[in-house]
Protein backbone atom coordinates (compact mmCIF):
# COMPACT_ATOMS: atom_id res chain seq x y z
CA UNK A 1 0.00 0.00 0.00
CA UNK A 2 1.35 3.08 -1.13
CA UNK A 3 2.12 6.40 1.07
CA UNK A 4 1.33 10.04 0.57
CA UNK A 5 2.77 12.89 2.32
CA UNK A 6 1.16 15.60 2.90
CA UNK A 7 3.48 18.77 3.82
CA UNK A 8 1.96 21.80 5.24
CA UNK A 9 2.32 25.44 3.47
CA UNK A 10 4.65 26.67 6.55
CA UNK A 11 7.78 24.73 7.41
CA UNK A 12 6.52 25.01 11.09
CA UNK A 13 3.50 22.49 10.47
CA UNK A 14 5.82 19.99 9.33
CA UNK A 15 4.89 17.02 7.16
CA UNK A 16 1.71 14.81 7.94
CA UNK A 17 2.02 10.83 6.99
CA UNK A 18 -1.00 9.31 5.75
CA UNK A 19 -2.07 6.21 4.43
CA UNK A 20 -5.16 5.11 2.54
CA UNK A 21 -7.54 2.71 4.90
CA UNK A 22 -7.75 -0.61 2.94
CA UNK A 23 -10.82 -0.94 0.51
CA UNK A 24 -13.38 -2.73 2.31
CA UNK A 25 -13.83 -6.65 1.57
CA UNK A 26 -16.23 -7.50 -0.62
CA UNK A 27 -18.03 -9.91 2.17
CA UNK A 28 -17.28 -9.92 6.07
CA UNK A 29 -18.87 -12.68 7.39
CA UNK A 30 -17.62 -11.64 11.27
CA UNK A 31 -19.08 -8.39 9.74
CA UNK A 32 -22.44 -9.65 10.20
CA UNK A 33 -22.13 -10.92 13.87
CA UNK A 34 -21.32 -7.36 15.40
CA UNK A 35 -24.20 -5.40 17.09
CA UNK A 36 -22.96 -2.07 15.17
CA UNK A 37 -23.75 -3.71 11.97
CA UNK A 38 -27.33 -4.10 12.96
CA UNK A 39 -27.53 -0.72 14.98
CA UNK A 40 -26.27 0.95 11.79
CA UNK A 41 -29.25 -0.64 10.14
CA UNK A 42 -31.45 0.58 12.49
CA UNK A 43 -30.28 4.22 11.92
CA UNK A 44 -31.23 4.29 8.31
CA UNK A 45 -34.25 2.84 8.55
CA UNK A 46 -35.17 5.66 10.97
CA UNK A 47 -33.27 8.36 9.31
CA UNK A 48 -34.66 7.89 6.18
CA UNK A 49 -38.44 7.65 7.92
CA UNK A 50 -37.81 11.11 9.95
CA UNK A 51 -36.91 12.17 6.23
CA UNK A 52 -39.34 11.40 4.09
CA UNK A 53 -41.89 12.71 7.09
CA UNK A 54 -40.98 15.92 7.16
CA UNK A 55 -40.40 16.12 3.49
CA UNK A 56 -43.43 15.06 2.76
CA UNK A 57 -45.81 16.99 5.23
CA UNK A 58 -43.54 20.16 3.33
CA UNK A 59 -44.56 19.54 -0.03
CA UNK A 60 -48.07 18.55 0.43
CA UNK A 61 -48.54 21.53 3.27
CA UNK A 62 -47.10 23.76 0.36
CA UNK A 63 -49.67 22.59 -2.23
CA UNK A 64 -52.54 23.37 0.36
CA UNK A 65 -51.26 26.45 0.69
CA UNK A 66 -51.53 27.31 -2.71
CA UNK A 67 -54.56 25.50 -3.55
CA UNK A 68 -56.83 28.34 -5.22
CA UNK A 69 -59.54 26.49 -3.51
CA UNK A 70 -58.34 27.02 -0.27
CA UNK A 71 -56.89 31.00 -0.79
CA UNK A 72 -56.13 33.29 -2.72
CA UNK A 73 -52.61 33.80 -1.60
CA UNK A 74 -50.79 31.83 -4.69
CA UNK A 75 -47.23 33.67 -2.88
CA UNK A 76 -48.43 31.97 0.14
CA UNK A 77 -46.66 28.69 1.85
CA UNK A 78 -42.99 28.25 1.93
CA UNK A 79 -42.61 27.77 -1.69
CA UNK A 80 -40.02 25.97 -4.05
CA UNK A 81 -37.22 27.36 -2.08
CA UNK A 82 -38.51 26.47 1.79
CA UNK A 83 -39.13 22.94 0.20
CA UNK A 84 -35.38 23.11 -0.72
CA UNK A 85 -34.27 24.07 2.43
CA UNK A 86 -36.42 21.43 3.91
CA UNK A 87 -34.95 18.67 2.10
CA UNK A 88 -31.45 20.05 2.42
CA UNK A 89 -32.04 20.94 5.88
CA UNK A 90 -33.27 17.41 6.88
CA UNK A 91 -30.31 15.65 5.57
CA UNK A 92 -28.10 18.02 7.75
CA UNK A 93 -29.51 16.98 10.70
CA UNK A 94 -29.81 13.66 9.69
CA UNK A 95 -26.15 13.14 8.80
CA UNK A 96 -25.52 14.85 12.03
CA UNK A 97 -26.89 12.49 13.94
CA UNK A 98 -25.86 9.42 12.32
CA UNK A 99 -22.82 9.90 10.39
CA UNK A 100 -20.91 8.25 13.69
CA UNK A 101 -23.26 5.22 13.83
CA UNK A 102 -24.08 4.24 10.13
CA UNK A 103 -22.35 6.88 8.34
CA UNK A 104 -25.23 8.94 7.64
CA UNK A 105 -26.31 7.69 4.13
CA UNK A 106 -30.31 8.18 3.82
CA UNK A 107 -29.95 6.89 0.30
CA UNK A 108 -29.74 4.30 -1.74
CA UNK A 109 -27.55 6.28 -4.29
CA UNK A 110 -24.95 7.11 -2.01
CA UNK A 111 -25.21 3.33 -0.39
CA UNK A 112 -24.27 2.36 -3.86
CA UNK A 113 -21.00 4.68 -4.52
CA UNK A 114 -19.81 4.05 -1.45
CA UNK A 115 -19.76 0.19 -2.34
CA UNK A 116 -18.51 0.98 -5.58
CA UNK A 117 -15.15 2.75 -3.98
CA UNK A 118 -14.90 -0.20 -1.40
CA UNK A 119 -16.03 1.57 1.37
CA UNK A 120 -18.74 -0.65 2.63
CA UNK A 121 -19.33 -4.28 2.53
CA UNK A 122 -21.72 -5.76 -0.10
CA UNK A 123 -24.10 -7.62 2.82
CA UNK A 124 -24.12 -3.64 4.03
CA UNK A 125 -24.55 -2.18 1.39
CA UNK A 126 -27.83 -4.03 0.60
CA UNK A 127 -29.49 -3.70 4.13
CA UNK A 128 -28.77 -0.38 4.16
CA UNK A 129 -30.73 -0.19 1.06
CA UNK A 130 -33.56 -2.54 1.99
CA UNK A 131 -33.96 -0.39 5.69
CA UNK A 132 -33.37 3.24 3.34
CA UNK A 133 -36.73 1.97 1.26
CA UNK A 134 -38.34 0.67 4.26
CA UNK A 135 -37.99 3.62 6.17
CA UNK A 136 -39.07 5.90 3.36
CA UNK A 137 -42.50 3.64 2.86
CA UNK A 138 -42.82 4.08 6.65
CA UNK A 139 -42.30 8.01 6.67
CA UNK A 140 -44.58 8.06 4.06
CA UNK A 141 -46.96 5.81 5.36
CA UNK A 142 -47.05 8.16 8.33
CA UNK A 143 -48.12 10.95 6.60
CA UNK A 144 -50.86 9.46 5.07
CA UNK A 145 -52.18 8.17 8.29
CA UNK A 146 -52.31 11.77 9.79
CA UNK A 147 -53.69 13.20 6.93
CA UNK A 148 -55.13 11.21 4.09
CA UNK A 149 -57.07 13.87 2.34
CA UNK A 150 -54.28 15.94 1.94
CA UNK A 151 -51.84 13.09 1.19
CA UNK A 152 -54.12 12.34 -1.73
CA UNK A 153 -55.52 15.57 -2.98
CA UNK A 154 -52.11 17.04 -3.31
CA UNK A 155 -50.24 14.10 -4.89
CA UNK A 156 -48.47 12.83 -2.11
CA UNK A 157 -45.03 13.99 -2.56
CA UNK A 158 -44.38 11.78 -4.85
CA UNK A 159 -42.12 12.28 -7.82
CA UNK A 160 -42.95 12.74 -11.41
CA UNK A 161 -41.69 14.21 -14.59
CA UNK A 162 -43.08 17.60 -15.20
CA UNK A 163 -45.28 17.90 -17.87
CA UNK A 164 -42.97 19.41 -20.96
CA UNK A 165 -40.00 18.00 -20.25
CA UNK A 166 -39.13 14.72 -21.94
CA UNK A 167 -37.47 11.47 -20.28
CA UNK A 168 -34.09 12.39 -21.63
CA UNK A 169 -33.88 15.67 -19.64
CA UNK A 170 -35.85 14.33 -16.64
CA UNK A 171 -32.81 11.36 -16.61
CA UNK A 172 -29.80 13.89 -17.41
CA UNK A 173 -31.44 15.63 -14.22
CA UNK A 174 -31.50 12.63 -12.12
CA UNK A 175 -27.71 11.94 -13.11
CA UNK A 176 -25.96 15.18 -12.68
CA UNK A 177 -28.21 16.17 -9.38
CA UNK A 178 -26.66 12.99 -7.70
CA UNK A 179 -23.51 13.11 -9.52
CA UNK A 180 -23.07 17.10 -7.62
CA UNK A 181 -24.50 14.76 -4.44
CA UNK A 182 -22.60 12.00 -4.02
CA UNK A 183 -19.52 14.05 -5.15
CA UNK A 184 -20.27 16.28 -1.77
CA UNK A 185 -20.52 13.02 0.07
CA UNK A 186 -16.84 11.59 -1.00
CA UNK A 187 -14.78 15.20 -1.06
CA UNK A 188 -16.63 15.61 2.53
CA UNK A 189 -15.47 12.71 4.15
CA UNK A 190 -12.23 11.85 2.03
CA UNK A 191 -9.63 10.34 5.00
CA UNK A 192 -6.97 11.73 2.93
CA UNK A 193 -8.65 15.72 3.47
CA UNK A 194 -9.92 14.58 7.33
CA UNK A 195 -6.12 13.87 8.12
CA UNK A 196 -4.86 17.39 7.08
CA UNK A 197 -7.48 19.41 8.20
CA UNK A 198 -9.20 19.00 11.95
CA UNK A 199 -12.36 20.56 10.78
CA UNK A 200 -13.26 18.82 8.07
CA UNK A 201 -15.15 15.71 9.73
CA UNK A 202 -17.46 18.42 11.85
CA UNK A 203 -18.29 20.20 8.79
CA UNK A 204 -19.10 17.63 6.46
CA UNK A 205 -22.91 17.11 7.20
CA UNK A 206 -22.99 20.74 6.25
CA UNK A 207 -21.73 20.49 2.73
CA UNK A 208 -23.60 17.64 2.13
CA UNK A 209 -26.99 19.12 2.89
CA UNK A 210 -26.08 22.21 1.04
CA UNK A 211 -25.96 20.02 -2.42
CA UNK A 212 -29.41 18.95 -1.60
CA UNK A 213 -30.51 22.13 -1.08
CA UNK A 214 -28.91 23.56 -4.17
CA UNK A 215 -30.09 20.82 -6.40
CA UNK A 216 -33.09 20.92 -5.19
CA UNK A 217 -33.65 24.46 -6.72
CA UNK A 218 -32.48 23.48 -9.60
CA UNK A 219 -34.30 20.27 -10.35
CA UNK A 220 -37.93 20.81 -8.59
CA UNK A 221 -39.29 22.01 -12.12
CA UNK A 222 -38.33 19.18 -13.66
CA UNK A 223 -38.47 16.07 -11.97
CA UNK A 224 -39.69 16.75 -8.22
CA UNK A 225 -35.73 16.37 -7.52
CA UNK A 226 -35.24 12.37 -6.93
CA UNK A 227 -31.34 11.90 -6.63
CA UNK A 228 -32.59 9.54 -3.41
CA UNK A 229 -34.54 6.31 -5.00
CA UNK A 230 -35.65 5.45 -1.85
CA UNK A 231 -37.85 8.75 -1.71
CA UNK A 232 -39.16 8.15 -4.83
CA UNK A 233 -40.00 4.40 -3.91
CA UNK A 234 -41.19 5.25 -0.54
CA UNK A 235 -43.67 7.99 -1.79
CA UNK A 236 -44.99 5.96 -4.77
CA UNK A 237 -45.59 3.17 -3.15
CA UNK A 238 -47.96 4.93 -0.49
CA UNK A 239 -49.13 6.85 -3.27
CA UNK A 240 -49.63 4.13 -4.65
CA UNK A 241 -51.03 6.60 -8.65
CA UNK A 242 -50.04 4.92 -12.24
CA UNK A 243 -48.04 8.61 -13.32
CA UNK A 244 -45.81 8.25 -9.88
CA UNK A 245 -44.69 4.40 -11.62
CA UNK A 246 -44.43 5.38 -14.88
CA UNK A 247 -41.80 7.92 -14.11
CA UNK A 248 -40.12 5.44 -11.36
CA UNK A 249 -37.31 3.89 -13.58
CA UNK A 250 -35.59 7.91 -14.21
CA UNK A 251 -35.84 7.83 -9.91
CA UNK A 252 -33.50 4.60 -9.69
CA UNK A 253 -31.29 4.55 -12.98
CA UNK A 254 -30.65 8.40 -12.70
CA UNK A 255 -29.36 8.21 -9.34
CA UNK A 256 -27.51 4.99 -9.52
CA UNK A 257 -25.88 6.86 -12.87
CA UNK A 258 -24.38 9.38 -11.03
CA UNK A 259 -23.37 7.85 -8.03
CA UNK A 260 -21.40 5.62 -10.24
CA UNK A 261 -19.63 8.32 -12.15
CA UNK A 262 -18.85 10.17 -8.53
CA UNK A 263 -17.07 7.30 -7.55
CA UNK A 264 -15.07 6.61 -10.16
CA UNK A 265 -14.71 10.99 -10.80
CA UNK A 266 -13.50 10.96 -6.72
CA UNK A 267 -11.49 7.55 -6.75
CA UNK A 268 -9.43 7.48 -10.43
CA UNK A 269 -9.48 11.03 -10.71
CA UNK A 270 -9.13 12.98 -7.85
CA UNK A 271 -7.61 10.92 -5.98
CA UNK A 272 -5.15 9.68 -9.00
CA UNK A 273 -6.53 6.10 -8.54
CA UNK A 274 -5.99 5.13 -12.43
CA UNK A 275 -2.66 6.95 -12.61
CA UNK A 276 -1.82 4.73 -9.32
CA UNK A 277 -2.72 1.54 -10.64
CA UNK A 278 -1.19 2.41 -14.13
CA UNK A 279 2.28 3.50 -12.75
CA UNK A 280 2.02 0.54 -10.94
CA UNK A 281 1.41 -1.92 -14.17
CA UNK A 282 4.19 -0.01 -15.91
CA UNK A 283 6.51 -0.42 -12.91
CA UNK A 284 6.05 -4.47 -12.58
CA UNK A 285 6.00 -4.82 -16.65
């Protein structure tokens, strides 16, 4: 395993060693008889519930708002932007609070780049996944209960592809919003950046709940924002409306798209993985 040194921009820092944890295995079976494995699952089953929740009871309170039936105020409610901020918001507190237990993912998408760089086990990888959809059905499912009407009348925060935009640009959407995502997620918790700089591990639930935010603005129009399939599952499957399934495929291949291309981007980029691994190759040869 190779070395970097880091060397700080005065001579009085001195130089900081620091070596690259080893790529998690691909299956740890002693993985899977450790409470933390389970108590991890636990956390994004709940995370992602206390998500989609408040998420939810946003977007549908916004459209009641709105609702010429119900006023006259169509400036009235919290509007594309508080919607944003709720989203981004949520997953700031959310990685807050479990970034230390389960790593904070709240999504399948960034479940599946993490794998993808070695960073979590397959067996994790796929609870996490099956507890991130779980917990979004159940968040959703919670709304609903407390108020049905609404969760019906006003489409029940589920996503869909905009009327006037076709499935090309609702995909390309998809893609780049969780490509700008799951980017956050690796530059904000790269070991490499954590080592040289104290703050960066405190921080990094606030970066990554900023690129919700932002994409959020950007994306509402188009496609709801997805970037999270387990959102989109969660609130179509409560939702349980034919347009909310037709659209579903953009809300998993986007997102899986451009966690993908952030992982390999962060890894054989960034982080000089391919030029690595070629030097190496040239170096045996």
């Amino acid at each position: 395993m190779s070395k970097d040194v880091e060397v700080g921009g005065h001579d009085h820092y001195g130089a900081k060693d620091y070596q690259d944890p080893p790529p998690a295995a691909l299956f740890d079976s002693e993985e899977l008889t450790k409470w933390s494995f389970y108590r991890a699952i636990i956390a994004e089953f709940i995370a992602t519930m206390l998500f989609l929740y408040i998420t939810v009871l946003t977007v549908i309170g916004y459209k009641s708002q709105v609702d010429p039936a119900h006023s006259t105020d169509q400036c009235g409610g919290v509007g594309i932007l508080g919607i944003a901020w709720a989203f981004g918001g949520m997953i700031f507190v959310l990685v807050y609070c479990t970034a230390g237990i389960s790593g904070g993912h709240i999504n399948p998408a960034v479940t599946f780049g993490l794998f993808l760089a070695r960073k979590v086990t397959l067996p994790r990888a796929f609870m996490y996944i099956v507890a991130q959809c779980l917990g979004a059905i159940c968040g959703c499912g919670l709304v609903k209960a407390f108020q049905k009407t609404y969760y019906h009348n006003y489409g029940g925060g589920a996503n869909e592809l905009a009327d006037g935009y076709s499935k090309g640009t609702g995909l390309g959407a998809e893609i780049i919003g969780t490509f700008v995502l799951v980017y956050t997620v690796f530059s904000a918790t790269d070991p490499k950046r954590n080592a040289r700089d104290s703050h960066v591990p405190v921080l990094a639930p606030l970066p990554i709940g900023f690129a919700v935010f932002m994409v959020h603005l950007a994306t509402i129009p188009i496609t709801g924002t997805g970037i999270n399939p387990a959102r989109s599952f969660g609130a179509a499957v409560m939702y349980g409306k034919e347009k909310a399934w037709d659209d579903q495929w953009l809300f998993w291949v986007g997102p899986m798209i451009g966690a993908a291309i952030a992982a390999f981007y962060h890894q054989y980029v960034l982080r000089a993985g391919a030029v690595k691994a070629l030097g190496s190759f040239r170096s045996n040869a």
